[in-house]
N, C-alpha and C. Protein backbone atom coordinates (compact mmCIF):
# COMPACT_ATOMS: atom_id res chain seq x y z
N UNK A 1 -11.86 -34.80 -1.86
CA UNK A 1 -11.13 -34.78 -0.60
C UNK A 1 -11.42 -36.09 0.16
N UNK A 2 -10.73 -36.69 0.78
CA UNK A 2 -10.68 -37.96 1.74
C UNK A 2 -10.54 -37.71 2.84
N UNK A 3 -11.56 -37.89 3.44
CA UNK A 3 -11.89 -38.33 5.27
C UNK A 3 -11.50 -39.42 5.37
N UNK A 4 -11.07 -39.75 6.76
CA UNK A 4 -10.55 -40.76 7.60
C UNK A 4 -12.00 -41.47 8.23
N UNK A 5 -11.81 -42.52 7.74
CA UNK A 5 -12.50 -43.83 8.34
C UNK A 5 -12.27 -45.19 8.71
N UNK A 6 -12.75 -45.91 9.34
CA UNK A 6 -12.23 -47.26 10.10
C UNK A 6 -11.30 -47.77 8.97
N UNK A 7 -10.31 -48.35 9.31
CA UNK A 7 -9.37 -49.01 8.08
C UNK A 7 -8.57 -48.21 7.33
N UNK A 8 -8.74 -46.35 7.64
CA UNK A 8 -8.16 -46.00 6.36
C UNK A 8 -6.40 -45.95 6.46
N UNK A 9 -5.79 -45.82 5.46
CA UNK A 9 -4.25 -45.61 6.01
C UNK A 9 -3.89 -44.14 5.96
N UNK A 10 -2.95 -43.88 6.66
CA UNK A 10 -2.62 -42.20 7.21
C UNK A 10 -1.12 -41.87 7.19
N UNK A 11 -1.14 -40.71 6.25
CA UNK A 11 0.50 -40.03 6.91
C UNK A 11 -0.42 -38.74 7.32
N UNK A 12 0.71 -38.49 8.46
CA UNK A 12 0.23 -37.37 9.65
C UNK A 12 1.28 -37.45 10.41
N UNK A 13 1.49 -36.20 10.88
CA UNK A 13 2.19 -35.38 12.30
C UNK A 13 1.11 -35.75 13.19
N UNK A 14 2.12 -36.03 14.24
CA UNK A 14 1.16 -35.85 15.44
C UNK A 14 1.86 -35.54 16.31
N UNK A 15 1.44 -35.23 17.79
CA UNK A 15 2.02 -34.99 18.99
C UNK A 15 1.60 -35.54 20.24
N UNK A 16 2.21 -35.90 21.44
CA UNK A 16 1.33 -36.75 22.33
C UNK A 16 1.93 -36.26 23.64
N UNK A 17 0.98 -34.79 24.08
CA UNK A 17 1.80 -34.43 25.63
C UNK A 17 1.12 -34.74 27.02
N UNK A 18 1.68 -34.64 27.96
CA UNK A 18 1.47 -35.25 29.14
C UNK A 18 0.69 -33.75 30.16
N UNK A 19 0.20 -34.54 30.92
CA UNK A 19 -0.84 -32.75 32.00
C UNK A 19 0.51 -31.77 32.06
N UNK A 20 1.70 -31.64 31.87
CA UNK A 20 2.45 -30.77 31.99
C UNK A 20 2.66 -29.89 30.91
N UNK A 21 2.66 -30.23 29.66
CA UNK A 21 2.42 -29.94 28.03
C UNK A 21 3.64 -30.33 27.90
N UNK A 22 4.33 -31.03 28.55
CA UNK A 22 5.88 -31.59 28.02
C UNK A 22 5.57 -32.46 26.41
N UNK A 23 6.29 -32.53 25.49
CA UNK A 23 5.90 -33.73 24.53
C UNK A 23 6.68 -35.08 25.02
N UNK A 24 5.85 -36.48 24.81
CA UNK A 24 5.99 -37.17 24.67
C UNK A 24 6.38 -37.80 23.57
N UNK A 25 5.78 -37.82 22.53
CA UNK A 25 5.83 -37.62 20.99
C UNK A 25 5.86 -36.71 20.41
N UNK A 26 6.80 -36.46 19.67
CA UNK A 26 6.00 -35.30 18.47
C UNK A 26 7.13 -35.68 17.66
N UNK A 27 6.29 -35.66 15.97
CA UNK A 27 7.23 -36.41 14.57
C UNK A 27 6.72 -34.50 13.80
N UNK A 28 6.41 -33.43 14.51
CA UNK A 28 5.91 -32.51 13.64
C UNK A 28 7.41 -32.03 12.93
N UNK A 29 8.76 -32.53 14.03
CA UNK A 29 10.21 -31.91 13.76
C UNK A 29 10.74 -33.04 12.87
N UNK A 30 10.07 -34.06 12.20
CA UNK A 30 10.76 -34.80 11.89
C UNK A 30 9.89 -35.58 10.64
N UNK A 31 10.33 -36.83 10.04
CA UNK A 31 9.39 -37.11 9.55
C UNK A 31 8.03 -37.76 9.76
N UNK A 32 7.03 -37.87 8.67
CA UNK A 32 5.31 -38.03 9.74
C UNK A 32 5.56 -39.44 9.47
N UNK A 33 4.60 -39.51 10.92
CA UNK A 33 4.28 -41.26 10.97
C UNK A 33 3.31 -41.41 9.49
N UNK A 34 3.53 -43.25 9.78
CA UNK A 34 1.94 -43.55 8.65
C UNK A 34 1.75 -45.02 9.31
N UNK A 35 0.16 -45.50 9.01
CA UNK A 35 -0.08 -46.06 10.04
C UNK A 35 -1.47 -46.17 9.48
N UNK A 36 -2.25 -47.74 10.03
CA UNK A 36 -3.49 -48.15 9.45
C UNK A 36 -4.53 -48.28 10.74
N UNK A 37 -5.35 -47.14 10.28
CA UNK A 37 -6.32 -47.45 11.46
C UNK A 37 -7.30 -49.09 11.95
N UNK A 38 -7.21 -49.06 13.20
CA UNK A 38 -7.82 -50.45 13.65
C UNK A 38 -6.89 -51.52 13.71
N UNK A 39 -5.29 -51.28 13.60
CA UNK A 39 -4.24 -52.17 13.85
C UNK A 39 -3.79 -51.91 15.18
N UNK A 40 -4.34 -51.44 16.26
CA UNK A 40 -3.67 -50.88 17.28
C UNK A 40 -2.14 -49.90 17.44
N UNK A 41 -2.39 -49.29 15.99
CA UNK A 41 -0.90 -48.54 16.09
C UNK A 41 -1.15 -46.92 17.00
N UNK A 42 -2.29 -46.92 17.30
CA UNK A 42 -3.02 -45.58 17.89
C UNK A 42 -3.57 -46.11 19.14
N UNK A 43 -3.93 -45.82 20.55
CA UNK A 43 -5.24 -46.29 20.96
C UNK A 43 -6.31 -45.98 20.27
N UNK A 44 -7.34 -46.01 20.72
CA UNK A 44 -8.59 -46.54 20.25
C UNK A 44 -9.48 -44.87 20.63
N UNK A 45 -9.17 -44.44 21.72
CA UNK A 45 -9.80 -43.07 21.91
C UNK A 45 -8.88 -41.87 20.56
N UNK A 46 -7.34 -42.74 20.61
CA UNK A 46 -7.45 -41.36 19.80
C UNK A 46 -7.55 -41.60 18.31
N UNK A 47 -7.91 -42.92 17.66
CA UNK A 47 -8.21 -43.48 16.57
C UNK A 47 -9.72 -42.63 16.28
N UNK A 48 -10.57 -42.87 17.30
CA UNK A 48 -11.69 -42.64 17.52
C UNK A 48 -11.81 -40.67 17.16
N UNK A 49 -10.88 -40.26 17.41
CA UNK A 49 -10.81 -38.22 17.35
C UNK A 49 -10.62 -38.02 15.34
N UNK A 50 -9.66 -38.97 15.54
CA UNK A 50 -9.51 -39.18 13.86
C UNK A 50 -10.79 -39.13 13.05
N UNK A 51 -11.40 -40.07 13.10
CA UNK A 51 -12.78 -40.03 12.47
C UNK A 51 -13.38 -39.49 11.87
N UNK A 52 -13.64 -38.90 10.56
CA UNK A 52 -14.38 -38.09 10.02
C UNK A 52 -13.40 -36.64 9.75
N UNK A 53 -12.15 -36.91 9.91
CA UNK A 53 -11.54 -35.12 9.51
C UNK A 53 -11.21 -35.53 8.30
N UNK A 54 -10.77 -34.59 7.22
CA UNK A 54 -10.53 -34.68 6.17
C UNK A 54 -8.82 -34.44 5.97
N UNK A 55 -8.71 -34.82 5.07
CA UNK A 55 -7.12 -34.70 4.55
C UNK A 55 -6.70 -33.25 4.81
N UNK A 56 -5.54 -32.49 5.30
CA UNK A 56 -5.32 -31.52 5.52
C UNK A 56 -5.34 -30.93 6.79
N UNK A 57 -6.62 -31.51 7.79
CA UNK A 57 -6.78 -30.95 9.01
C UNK A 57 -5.82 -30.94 9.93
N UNK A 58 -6.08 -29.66 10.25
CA UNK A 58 -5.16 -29.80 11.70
C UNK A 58 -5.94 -29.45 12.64
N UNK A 59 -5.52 -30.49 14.18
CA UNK A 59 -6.86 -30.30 14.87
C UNK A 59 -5.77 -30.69 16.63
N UNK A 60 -6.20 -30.94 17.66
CA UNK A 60 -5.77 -30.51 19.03
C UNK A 60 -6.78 -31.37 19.99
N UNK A 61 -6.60 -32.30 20.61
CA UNK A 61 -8.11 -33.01 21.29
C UNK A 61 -7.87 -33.34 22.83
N UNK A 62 -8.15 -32.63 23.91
CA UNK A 62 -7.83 -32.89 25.04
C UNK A 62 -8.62 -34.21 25.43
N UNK A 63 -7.54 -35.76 25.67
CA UNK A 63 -8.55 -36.77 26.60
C UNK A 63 -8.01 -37.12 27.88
N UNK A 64 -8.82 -37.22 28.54
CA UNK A 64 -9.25 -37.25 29.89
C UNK A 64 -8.28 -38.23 30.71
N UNK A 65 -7.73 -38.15 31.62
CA UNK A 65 -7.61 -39.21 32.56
C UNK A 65 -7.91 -40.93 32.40
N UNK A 66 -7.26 -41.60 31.72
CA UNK A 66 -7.86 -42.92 31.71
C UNK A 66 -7.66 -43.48 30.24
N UNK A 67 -8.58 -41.89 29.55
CA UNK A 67 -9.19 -41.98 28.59
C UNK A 67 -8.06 -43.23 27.32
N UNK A 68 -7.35 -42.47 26.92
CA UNK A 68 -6.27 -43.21 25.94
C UNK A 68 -5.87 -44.18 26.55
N UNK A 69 -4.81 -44.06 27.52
CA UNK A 69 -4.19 -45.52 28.20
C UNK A 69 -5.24 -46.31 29.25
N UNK A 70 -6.05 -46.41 29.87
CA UNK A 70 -7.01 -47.10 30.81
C UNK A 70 -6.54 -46.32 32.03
N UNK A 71 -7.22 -46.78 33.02
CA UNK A 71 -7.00 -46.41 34.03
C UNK A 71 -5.78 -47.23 34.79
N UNK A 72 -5.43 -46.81 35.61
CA UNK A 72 -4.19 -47.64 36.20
C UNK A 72 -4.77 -48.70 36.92
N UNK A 73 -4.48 -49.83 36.84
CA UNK A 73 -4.63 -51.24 37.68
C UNK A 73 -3.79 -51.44 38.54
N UNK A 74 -3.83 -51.85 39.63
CA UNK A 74 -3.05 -52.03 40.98
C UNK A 74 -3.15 -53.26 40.95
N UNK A 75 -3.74 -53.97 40.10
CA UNK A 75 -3.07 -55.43 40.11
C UNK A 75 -2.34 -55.71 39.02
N UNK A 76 -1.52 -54.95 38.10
CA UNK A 76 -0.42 -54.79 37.77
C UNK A 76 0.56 -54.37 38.08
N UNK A 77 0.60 -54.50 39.12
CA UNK A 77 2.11 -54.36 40.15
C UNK A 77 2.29 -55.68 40.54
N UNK A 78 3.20 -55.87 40.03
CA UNK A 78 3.27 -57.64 40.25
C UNK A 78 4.75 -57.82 41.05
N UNK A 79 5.39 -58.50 42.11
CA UNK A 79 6.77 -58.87 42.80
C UNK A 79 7.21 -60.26 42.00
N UNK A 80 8.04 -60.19 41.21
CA UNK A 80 8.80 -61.44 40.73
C UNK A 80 9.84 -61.81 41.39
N UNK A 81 10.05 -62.89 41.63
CA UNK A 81 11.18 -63.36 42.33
C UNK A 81 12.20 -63.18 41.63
N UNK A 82 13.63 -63.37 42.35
CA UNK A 82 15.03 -63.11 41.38
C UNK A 82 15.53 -64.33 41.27
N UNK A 83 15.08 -65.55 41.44
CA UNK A 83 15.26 -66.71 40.97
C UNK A 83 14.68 -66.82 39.72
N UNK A 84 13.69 -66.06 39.06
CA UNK A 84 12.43 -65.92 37.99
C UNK A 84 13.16 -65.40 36.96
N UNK A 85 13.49 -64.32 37.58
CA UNK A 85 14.17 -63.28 36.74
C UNK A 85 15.44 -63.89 36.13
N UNK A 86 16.40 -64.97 37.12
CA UNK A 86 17.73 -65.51 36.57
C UNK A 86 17.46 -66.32 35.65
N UNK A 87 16.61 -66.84 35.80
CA UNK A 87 16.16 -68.34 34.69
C UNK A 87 15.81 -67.17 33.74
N UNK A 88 14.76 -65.82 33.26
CA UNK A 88 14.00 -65.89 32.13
C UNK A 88 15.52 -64.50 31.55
N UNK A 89 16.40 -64.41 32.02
CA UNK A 89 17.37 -63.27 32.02
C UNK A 89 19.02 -63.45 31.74
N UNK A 90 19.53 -62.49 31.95
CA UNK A 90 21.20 -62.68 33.03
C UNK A 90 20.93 -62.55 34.16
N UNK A 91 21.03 -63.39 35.04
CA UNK A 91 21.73 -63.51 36.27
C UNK A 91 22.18 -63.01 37.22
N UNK A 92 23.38 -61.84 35.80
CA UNK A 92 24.03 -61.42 36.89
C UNK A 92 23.21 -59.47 36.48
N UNK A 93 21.95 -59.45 35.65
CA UNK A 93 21.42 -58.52 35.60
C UNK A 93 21.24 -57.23 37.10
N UNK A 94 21.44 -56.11 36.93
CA UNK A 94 21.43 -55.06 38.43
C UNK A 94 19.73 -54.32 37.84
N UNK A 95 19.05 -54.61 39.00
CA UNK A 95 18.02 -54.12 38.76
C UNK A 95 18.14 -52.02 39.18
N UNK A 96 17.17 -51.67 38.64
CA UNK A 96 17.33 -49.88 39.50
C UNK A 96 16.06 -49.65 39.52
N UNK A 97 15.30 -48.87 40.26
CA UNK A 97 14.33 -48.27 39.81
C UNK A 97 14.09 -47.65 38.86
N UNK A 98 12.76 -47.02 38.14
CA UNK A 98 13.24 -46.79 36.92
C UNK A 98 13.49 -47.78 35.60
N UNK A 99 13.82 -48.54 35.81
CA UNK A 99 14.56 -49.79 34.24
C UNK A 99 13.16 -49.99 34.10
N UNK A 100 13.04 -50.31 33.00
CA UNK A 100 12.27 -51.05 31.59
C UNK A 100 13.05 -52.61 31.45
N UNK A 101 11.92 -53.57 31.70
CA UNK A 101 12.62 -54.61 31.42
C UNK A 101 11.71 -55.64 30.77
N UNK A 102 12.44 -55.84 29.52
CA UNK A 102 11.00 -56.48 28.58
C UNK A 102 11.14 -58.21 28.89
N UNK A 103 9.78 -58.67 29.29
CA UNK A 103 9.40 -60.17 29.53
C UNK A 103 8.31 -60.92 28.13
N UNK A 104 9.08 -62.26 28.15
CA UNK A 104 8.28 -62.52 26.96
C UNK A 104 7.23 -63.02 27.23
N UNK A 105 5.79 -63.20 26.34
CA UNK A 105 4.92 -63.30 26.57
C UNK A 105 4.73 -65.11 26.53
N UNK A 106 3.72 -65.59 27.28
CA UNK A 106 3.54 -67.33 27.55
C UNK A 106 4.32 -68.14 25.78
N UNK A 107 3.37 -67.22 24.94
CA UNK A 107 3.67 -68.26 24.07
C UNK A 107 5.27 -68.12 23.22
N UNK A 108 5.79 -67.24 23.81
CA UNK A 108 7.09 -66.67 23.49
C UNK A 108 7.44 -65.92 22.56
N UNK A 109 5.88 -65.37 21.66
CA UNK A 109 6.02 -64.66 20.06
C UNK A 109 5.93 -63.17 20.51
N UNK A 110 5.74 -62.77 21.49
CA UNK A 110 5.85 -61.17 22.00
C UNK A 110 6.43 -61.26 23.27
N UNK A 111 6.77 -59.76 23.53
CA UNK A 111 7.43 -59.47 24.85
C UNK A 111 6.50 -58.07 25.02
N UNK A 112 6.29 -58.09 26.68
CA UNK A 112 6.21 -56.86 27.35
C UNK A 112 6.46 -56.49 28.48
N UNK A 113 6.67 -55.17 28.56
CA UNK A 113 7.47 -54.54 29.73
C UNK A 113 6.48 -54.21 30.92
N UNK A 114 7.78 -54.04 31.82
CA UNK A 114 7.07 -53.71 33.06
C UNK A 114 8.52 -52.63 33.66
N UNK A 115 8.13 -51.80 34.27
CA UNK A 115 9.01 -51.14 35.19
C UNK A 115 9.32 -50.98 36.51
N UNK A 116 10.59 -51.09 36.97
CA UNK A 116 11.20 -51.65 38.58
C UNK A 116 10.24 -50.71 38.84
N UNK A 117 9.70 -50.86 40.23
CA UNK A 117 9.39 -49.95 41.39
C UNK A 117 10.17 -50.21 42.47
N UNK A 118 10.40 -50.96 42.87
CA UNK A 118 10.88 -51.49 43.86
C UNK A 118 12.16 -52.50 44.04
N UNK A 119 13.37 -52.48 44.53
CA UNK A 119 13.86 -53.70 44.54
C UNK A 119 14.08 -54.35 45.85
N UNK A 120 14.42 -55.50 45.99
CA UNK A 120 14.80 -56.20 46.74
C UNK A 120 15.48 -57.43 46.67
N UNK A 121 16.13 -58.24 48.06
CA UNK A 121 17.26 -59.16 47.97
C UNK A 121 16.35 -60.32 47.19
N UNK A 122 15.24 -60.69 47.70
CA UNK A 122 14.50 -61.99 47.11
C UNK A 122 13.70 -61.57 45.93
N UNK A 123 13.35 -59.88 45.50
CA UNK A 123 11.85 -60.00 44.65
C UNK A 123 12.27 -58.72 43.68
N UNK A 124 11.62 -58.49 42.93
CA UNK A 124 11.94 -56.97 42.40
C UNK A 124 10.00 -56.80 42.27
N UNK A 125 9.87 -55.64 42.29
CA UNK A 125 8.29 -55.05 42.00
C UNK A 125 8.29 -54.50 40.59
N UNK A 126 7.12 -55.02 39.68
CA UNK A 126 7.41 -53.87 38.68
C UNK A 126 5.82 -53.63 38.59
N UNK A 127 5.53 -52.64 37.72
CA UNK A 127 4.67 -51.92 37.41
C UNK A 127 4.34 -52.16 35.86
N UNK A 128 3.06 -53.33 35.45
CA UNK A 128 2.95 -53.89 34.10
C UNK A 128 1.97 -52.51 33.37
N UNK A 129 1.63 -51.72 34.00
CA UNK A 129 0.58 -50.80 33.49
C UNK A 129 1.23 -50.01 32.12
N UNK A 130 0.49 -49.33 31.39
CA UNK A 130 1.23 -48.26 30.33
C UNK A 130 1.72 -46.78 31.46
N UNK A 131 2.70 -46.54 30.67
CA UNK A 131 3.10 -45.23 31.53
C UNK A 131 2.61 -44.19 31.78
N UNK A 132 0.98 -44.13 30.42
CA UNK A 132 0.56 -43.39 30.80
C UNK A 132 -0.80 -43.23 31.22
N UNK A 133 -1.00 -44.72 31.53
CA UNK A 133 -1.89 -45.29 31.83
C UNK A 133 -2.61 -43.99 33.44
N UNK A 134 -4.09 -43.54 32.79
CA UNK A 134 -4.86 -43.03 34.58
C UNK A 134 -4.04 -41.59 34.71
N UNK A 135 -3.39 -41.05 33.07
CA UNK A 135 -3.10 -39.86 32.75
C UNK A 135 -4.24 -38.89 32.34
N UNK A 136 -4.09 -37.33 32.10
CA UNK A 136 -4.68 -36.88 31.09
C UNK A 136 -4.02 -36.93 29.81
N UNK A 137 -3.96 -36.64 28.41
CA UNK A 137 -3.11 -36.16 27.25
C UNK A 137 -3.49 -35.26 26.49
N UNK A 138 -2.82 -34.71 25.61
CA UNK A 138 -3.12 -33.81 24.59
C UNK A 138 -2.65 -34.49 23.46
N UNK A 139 -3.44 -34.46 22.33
CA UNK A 139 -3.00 -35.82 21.33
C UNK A 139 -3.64 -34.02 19.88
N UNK A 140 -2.47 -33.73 19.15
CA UNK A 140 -2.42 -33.12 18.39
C UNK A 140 -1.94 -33.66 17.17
N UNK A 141 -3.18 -33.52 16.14
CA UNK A 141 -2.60 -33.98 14.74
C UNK A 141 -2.89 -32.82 13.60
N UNK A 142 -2.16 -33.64 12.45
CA UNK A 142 -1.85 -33.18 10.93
C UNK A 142 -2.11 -33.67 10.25
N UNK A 143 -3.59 -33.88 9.76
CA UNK A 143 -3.39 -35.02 8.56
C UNK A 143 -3.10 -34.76 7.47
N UNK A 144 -2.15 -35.76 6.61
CA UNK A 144 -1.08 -34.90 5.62
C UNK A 144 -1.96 -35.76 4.06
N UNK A 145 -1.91 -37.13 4.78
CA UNK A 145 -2.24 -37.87 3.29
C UNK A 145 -3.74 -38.72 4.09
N UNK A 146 -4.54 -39.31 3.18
CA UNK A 146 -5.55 -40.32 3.75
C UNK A 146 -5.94 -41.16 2.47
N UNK A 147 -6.00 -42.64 2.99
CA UNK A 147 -5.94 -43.38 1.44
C UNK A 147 -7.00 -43.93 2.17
């Protein structure tokens, strides 16, 4: 039998719900993810629950507030100007609250998002944090295969 350890690769169901038990994720209706531990395809707390189960398990792990996504930073609320936004965008882009709007990163080989909070005539506010960043979760798995 094969346990899961740093590096190993994984097919598995999983599920990922929010303090309400709404799902966020769940591949249990569909087909299972697969995925190499220590590539950041998991956080790191719930990489960390993985650890040591064996092929077959099915298991349920309540983490905490913070725990998976960090805690929320309030200095990731950042106001960009809409002169910023025209140069790195369209122009004639309509901001809403709500939108997802992906920015590329300095060296231009990634992009990441941030979400409106706020708009306005000169600035828009967004919110660079994870969404579920300074949550609790319920992170439920299946491990199906372990290499």
């Amino acid at each position: 039998m094969n346990f899961v350890q740093p590096g190993s690769f994984l097919t598995l169901h999983y599920r990922l719900a929010g303090l309400d038990g709404a799902d966020i994720i769940n591949t249990f209706f569909d087909k299972p993810a697969t995925l190499s531990l220590g590539t950041g395809e998991l956080a790191p707390a719930m990489e960390a629950r993985l650890l040591g189960l064996s092929e077959g398990t099915r298991a349920s792990f309540e983490l905490a507030a913070g725990e998976a996504f960090g805690e929320r930073n309030p200095e990731l609320l950042q106001r960009v100007k809409r002169g910023l936004l025209d140069e790195l965008g369209d122009p004639d882009e309509t901001y809403r609250i709500g939108d997802v709007v992906q920015f590329p990163t300095p060296d231009g080989q990634g992009a990441y998002a941030g979400v409106v909070k706020e708009v306005g005539d000169e600035s828009v506010l967004f919110d660079f944090n994870h969404p579920l960043a300074g949550q609790p979760v319920t992170f439920e798995v299946q491990l199906i295969g372990v290499l």
